[in-house]
N, C-alpha and C. Protein backbone atom coordinates (compact mmCIF):
# COMPACT_ATOMS: atom_id res chain seq x y z
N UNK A 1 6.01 30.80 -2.57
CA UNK A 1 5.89 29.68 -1.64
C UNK A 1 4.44 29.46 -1.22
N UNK A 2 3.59 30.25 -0.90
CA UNK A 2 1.92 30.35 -0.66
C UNK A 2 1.74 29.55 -2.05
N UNK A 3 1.91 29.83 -3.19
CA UNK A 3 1.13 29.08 -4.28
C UNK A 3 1.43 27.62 -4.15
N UNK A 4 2.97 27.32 -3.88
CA UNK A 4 3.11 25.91 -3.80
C UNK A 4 2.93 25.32 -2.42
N UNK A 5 2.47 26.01 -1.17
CA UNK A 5 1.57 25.40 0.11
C UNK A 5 0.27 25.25 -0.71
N UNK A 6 -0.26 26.31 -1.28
CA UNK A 6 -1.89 25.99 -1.67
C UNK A 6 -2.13 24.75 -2.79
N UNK A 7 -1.13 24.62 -3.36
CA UNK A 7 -0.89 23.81 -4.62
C UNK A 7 -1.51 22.36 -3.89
N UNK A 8 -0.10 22.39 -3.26
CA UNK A 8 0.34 20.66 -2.33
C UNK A 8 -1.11 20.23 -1.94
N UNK A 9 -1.63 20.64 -1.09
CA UNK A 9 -2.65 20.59 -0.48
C UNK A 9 -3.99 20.06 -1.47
N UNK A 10 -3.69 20.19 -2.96
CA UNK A 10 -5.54 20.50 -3.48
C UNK A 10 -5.13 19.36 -4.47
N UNK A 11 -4.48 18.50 -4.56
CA UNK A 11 -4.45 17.54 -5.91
C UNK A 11 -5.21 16.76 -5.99
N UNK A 12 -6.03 16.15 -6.80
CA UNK A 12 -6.91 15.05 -6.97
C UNK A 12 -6.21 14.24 -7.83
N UNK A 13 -7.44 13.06 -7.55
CA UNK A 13 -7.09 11.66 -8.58
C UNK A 13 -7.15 12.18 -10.19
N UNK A 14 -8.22 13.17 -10.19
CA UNK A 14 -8.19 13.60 -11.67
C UNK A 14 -7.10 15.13 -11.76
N UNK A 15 -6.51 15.17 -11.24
CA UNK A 15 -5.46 16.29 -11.48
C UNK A 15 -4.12 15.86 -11.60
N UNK A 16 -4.29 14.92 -10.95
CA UNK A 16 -2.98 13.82 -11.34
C UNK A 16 -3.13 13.12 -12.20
N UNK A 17 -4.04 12.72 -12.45
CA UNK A 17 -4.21 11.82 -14.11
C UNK A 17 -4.30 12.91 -15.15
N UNK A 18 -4.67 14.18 -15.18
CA UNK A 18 -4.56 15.18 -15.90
C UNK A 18 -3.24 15.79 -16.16
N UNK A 19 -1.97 15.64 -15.32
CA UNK A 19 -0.91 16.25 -15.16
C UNK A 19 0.21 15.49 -16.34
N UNK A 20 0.74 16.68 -16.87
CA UNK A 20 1.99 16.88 -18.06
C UNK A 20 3.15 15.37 -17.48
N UNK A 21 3.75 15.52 -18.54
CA UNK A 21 4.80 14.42 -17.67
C UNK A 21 5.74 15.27 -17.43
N UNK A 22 5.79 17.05 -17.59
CA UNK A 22 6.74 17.21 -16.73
C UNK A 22 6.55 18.04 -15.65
N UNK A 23 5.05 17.86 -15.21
CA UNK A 23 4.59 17.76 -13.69
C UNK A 23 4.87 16.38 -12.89
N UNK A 24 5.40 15.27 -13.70
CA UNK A 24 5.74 13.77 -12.65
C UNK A 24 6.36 14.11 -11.20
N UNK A 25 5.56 13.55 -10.65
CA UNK A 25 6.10 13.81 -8.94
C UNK A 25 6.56 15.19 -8.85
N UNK A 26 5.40 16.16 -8.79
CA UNK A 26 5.90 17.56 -8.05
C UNK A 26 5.23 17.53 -6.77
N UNK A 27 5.31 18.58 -6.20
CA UNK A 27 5.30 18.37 -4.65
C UNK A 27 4.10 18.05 -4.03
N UNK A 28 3.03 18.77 -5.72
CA UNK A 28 1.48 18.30 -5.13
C UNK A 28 1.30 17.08 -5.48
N UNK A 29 1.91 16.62 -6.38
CA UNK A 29 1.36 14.60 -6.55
C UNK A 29 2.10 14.22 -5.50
N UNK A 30 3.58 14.37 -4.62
CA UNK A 30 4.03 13.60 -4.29
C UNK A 30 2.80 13.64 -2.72
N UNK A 31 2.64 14.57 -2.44
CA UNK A 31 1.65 14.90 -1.12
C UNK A 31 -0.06 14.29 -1.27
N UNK A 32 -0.22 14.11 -2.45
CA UNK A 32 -1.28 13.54 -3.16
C UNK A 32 -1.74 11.58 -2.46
N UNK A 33 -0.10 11.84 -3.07
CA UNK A 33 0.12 10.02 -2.96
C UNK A 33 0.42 10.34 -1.46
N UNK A 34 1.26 10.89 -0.72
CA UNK A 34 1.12 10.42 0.55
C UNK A 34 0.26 10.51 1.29
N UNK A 35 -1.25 11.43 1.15
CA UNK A 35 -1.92 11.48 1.85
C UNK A 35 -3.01 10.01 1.42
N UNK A 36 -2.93 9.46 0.49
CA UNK A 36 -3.43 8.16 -0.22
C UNK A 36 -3.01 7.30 1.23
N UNK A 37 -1.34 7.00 1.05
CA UNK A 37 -0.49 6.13 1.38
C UNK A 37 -0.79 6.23 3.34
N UNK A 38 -1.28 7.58 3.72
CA UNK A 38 -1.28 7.44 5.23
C UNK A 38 -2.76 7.44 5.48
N UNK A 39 -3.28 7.90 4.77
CA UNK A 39 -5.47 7.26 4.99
C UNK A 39 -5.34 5.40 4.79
N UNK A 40 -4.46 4.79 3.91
CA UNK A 40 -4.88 3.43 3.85
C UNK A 40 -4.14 2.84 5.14
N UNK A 41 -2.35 3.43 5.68
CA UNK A 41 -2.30 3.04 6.97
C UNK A 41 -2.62 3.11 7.78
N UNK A 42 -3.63 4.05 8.10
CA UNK A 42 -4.63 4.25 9.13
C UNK A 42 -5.74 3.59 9.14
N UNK A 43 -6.13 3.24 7.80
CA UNK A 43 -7.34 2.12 8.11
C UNK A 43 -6.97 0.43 8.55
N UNK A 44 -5.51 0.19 7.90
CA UNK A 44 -5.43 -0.69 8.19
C UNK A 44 -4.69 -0.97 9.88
N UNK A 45 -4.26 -0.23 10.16
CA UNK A 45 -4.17 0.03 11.62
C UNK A 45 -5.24 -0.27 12.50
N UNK A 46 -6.64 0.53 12.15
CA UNK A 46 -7.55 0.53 12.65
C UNK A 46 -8.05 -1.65 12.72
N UNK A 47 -7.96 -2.04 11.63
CA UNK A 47 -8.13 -3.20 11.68
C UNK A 47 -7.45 -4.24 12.19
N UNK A 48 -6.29 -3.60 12.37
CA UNK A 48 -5.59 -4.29 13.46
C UNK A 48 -5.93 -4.64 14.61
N UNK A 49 -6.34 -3.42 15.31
CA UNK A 49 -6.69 -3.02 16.38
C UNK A 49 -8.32 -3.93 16.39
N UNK A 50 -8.63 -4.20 15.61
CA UNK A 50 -10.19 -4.18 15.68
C UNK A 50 -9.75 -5.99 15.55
N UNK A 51 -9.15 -6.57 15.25
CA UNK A 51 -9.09 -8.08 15.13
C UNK A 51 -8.02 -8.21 16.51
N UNK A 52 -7.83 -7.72 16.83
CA UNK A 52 -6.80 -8.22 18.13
C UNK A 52 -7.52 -7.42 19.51
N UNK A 53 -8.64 -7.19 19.20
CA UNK A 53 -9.96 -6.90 20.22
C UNK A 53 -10.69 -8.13 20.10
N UNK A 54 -11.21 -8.19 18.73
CA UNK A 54 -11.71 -9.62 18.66
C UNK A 54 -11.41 -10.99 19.21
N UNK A 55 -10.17 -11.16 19.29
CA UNK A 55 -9.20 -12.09 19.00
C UNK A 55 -9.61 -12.36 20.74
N UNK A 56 -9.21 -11.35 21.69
CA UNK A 56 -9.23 -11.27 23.09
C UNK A 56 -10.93 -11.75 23.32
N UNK A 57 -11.59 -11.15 22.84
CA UNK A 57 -13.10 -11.65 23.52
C UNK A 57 -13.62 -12.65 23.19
N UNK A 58 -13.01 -13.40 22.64
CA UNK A 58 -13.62 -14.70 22.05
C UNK A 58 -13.81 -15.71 23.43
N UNK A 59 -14.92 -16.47 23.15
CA UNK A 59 -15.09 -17.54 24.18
C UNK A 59 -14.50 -19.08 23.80
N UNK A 60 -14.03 -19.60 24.78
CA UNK A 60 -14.04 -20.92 24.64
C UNK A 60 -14.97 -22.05 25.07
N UNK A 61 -15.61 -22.40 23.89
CA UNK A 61 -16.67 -22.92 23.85
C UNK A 61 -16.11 -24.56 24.44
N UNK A 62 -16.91 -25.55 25.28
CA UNK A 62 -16.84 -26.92 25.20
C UNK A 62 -17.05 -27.89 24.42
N UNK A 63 -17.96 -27.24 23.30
CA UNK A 63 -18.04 -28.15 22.10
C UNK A 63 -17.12 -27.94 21.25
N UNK A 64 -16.47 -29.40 21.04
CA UNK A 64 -15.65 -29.50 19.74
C UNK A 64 -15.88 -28.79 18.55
N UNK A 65 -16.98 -29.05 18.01
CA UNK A 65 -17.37 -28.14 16.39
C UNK A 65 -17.17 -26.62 16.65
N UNK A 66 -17.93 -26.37 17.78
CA UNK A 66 -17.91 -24.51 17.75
C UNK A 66 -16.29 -24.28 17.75
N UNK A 67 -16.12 -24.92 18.86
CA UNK A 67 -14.16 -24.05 19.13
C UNK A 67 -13.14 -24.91 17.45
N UNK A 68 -13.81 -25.76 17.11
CA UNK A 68 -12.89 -25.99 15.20
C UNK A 68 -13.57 -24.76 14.65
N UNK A 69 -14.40 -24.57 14.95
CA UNK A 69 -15.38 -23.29 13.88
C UNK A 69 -14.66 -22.02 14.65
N UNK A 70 -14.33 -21.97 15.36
CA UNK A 70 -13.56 -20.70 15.96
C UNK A 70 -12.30 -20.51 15.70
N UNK A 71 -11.76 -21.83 15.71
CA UNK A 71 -10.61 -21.42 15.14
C UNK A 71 -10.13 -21.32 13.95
N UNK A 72 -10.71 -22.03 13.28
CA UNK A 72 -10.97 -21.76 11.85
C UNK A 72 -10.97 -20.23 11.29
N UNK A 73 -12.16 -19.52 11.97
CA UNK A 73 -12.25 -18.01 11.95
C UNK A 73 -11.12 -17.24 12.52
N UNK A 74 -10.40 -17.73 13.68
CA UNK A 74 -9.53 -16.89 14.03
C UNK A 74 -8.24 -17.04 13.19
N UNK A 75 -7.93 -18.56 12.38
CA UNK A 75 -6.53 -18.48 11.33
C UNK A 75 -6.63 -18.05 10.17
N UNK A 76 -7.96 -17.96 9.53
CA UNK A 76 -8.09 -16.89 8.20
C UNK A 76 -8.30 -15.55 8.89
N UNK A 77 -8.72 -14.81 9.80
CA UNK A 77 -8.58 -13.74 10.29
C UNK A 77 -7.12 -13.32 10.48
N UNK A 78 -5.85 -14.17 11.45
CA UNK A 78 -4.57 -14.13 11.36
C UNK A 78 -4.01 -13.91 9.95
N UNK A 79 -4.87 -14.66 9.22
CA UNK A 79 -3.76 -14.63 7.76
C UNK A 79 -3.83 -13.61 6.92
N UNK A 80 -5.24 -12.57 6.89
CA UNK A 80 -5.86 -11.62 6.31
C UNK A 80 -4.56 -10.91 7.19
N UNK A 81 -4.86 -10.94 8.52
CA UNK A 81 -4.21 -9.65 9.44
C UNK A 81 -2.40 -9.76 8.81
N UNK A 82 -1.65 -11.14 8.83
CA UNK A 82 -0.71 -10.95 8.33
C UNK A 82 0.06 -10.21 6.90
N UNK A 83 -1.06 -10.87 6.18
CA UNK A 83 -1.40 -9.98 4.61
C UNK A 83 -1.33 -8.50 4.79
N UNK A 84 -1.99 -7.65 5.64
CA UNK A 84 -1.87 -6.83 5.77
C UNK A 84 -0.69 -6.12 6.59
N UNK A 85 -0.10 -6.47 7.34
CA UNK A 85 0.53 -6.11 7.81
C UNK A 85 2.11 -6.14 7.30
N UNK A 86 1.84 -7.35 5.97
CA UNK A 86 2.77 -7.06 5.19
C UNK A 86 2.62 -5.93 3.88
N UNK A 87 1.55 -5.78 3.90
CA UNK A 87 1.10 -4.45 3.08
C UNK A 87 1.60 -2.91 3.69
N UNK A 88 1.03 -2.99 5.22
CA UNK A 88 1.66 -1.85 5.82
C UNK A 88 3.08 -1.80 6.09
N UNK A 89 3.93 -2.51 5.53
CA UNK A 89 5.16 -2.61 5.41
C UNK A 89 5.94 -1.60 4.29
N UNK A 90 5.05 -2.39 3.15
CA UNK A 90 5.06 -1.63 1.83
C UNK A 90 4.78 -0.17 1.55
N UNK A 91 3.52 0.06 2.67
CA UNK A 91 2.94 1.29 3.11
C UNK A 91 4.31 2.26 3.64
N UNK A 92 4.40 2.19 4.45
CA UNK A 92 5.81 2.52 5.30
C UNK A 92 6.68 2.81 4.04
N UNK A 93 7.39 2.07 3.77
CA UNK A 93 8.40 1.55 2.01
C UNK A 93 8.37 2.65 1.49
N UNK A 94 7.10 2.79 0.75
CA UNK A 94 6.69 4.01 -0.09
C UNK A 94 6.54 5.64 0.53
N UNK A 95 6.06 5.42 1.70
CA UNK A 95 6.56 6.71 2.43
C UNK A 95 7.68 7.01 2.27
N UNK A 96 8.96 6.25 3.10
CA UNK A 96 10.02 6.41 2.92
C UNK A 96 10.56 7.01 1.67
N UNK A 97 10.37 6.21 0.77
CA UNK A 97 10.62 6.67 -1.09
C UNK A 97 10.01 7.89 -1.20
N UNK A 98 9.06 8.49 -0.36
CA UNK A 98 9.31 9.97 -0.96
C UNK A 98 9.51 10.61 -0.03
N UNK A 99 9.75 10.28 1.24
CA UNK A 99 10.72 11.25 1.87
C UNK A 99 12.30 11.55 1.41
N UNK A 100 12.71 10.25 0.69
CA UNK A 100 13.88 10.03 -0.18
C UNK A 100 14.07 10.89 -1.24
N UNK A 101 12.94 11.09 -2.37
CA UNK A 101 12.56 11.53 -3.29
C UNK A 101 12.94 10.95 -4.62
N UNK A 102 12.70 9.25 -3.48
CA UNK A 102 12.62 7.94 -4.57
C UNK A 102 11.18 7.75 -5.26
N UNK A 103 10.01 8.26 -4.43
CA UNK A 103 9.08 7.97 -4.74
C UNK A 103 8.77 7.90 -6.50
N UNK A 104 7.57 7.09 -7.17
CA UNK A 104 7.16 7.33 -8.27
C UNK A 104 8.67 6.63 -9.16
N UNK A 105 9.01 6.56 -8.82
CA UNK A 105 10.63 5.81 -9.64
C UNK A 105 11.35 4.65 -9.82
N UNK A 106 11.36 3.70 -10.97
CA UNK A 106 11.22 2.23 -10.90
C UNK A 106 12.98 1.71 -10.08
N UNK A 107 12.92 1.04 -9.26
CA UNK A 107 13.56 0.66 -8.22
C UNK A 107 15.04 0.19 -9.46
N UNK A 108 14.69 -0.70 -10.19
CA UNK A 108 15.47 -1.27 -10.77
C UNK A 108 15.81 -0.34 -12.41
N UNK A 109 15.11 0.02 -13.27
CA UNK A 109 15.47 0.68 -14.40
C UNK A 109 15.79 2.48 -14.14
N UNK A 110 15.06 2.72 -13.20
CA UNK A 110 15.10 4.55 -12.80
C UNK A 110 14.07 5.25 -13.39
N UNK A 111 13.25 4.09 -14.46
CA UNK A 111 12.36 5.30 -15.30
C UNK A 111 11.14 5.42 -14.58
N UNK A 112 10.31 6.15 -14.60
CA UNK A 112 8.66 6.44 -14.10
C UNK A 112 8.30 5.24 -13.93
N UNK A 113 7.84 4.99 -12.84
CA UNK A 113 6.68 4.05 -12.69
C UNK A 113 5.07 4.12 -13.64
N UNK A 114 4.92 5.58 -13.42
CA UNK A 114 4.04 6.08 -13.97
C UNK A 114 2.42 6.18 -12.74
N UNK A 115 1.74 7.04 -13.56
CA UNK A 115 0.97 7.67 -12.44
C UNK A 115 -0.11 6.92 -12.33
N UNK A 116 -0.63 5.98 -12.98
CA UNK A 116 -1.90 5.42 -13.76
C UNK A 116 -1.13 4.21 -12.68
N UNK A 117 -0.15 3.51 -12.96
CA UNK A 117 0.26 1.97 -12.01
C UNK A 117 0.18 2.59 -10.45
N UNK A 118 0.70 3.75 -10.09
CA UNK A 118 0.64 4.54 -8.84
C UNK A 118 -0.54 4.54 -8.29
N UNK A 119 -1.61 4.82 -8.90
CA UNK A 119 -3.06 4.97 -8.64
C UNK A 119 -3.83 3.96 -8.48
N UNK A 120 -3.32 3.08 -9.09
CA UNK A 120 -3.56 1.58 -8.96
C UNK A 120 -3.10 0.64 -7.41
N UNK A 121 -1.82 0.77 -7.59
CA UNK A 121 -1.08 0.52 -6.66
C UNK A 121 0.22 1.67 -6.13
N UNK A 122 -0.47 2.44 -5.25
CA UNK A 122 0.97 3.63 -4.21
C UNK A 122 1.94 2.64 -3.63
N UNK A 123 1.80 1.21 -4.01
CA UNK A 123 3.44 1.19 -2.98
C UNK A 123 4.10 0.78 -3.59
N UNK A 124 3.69 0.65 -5.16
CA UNK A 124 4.58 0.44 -6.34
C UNK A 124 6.14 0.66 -6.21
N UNK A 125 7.05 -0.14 -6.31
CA UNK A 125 8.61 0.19 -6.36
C UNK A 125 9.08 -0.08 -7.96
N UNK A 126 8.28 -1.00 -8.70
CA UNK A 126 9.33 -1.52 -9.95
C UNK A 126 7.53 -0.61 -10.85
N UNK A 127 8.57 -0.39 -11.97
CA UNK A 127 7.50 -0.18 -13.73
C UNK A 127 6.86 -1.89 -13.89
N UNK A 128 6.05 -1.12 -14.72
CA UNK A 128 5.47 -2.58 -15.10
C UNK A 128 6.18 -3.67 -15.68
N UNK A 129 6.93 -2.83 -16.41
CA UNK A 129 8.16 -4.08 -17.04
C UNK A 129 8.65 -4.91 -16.37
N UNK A 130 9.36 -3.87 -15.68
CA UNK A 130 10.25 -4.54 -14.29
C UNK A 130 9.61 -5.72 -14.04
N UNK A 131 8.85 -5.20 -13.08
CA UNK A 131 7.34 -6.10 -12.44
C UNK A 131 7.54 -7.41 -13.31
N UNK A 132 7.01 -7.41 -14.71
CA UNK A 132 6.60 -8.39 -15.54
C UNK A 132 7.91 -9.61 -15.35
N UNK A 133 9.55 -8.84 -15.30
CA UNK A 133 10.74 -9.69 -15.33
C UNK A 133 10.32 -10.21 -14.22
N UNK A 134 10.06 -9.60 -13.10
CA UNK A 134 10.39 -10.08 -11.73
C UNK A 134 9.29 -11.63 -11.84
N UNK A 135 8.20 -11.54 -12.16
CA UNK A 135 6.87 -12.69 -11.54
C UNK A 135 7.61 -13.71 -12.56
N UNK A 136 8.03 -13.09 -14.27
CA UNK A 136 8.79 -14.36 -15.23
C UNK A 136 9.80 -15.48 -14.25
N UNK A 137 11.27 -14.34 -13.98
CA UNK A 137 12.18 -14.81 -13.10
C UNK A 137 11.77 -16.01 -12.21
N UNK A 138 10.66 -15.53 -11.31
CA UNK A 138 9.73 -16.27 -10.20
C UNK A 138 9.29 -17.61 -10.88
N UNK A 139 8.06 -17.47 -11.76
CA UNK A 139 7.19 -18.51 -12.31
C UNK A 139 9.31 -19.67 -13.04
N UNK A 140 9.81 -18.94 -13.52
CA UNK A 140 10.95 -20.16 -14.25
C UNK A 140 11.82 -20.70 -13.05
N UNK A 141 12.08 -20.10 -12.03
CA UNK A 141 13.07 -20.36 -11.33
C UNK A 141 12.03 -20.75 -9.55
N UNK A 142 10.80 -21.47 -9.88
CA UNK A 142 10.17 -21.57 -8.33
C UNK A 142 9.96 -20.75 -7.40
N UNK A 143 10.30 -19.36 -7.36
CA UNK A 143 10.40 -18.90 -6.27
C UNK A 143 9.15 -17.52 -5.81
């Protein structure tokens, strides 16, 4: 049990791209990816916090142009912040999936996501395939 506490703890991006496929999701990639998955919700937290500070100190200016120019800044700021916050959704998602010990596992076929799309994107739920049906489906049917 000491080897697999010391294990968990030491994985890198290149130890996981180095790893067998029948090391896929052992306890040190899965801790790998979650410590990925809770450094990016914490930053984006942090930016939360940091645009809804902003958001409060803003002045209201009497000139027309400045307060269009302000608000302007404050609805692409909202929309970034929404973007993200639908990201930290996904964030969350993927936690969950490996507290499940769904993680790394295509939602819809069951096979590997794979570690290389993971690394790319941790909140990955579908394989690339998948993926590829899903945007087809989308682009033929509008949605």
């Amino acid at each position: 049990m000491d080897k697999l506490a010391e294990q968990v703890g030491t994985e890198t991006e290149e130890t996981v791209r180095a790893a067998s496929q029948d090391e896929y999701m052992s306890p040190g990639q899965l801790a790998f990816f979650r410590r990925r998955l809770l450094d990016e919700e914490k930053a984006l937290l942090s930016a939360v916090k940091e645009t809804a500070g902003h958001l409060q100190e803003s002045e209201v200016s009497s000139d027309w142009n400045d307060r269009a120019s302000a608000e302007e800044e404050h609805t692409l700021e909202l929309r970034v912040r929404d973007r993200e916050r639908k990201l930290l959704q996904k964030i969350r998602e993927a936690l969950r999936r490996i507290d499940d010990g769904e993680y790394g596992w295509c939602e819809e076929s069951g096979e590997p996501i794979g570690i290389a799309r993971l690394l790319a994107r941790p909140t990955a739920a579908l394989c690339l395939e998948a993926q590829e049906r899903r945007e087809q489906a989308k682009r033929r049917f509008g949605g």
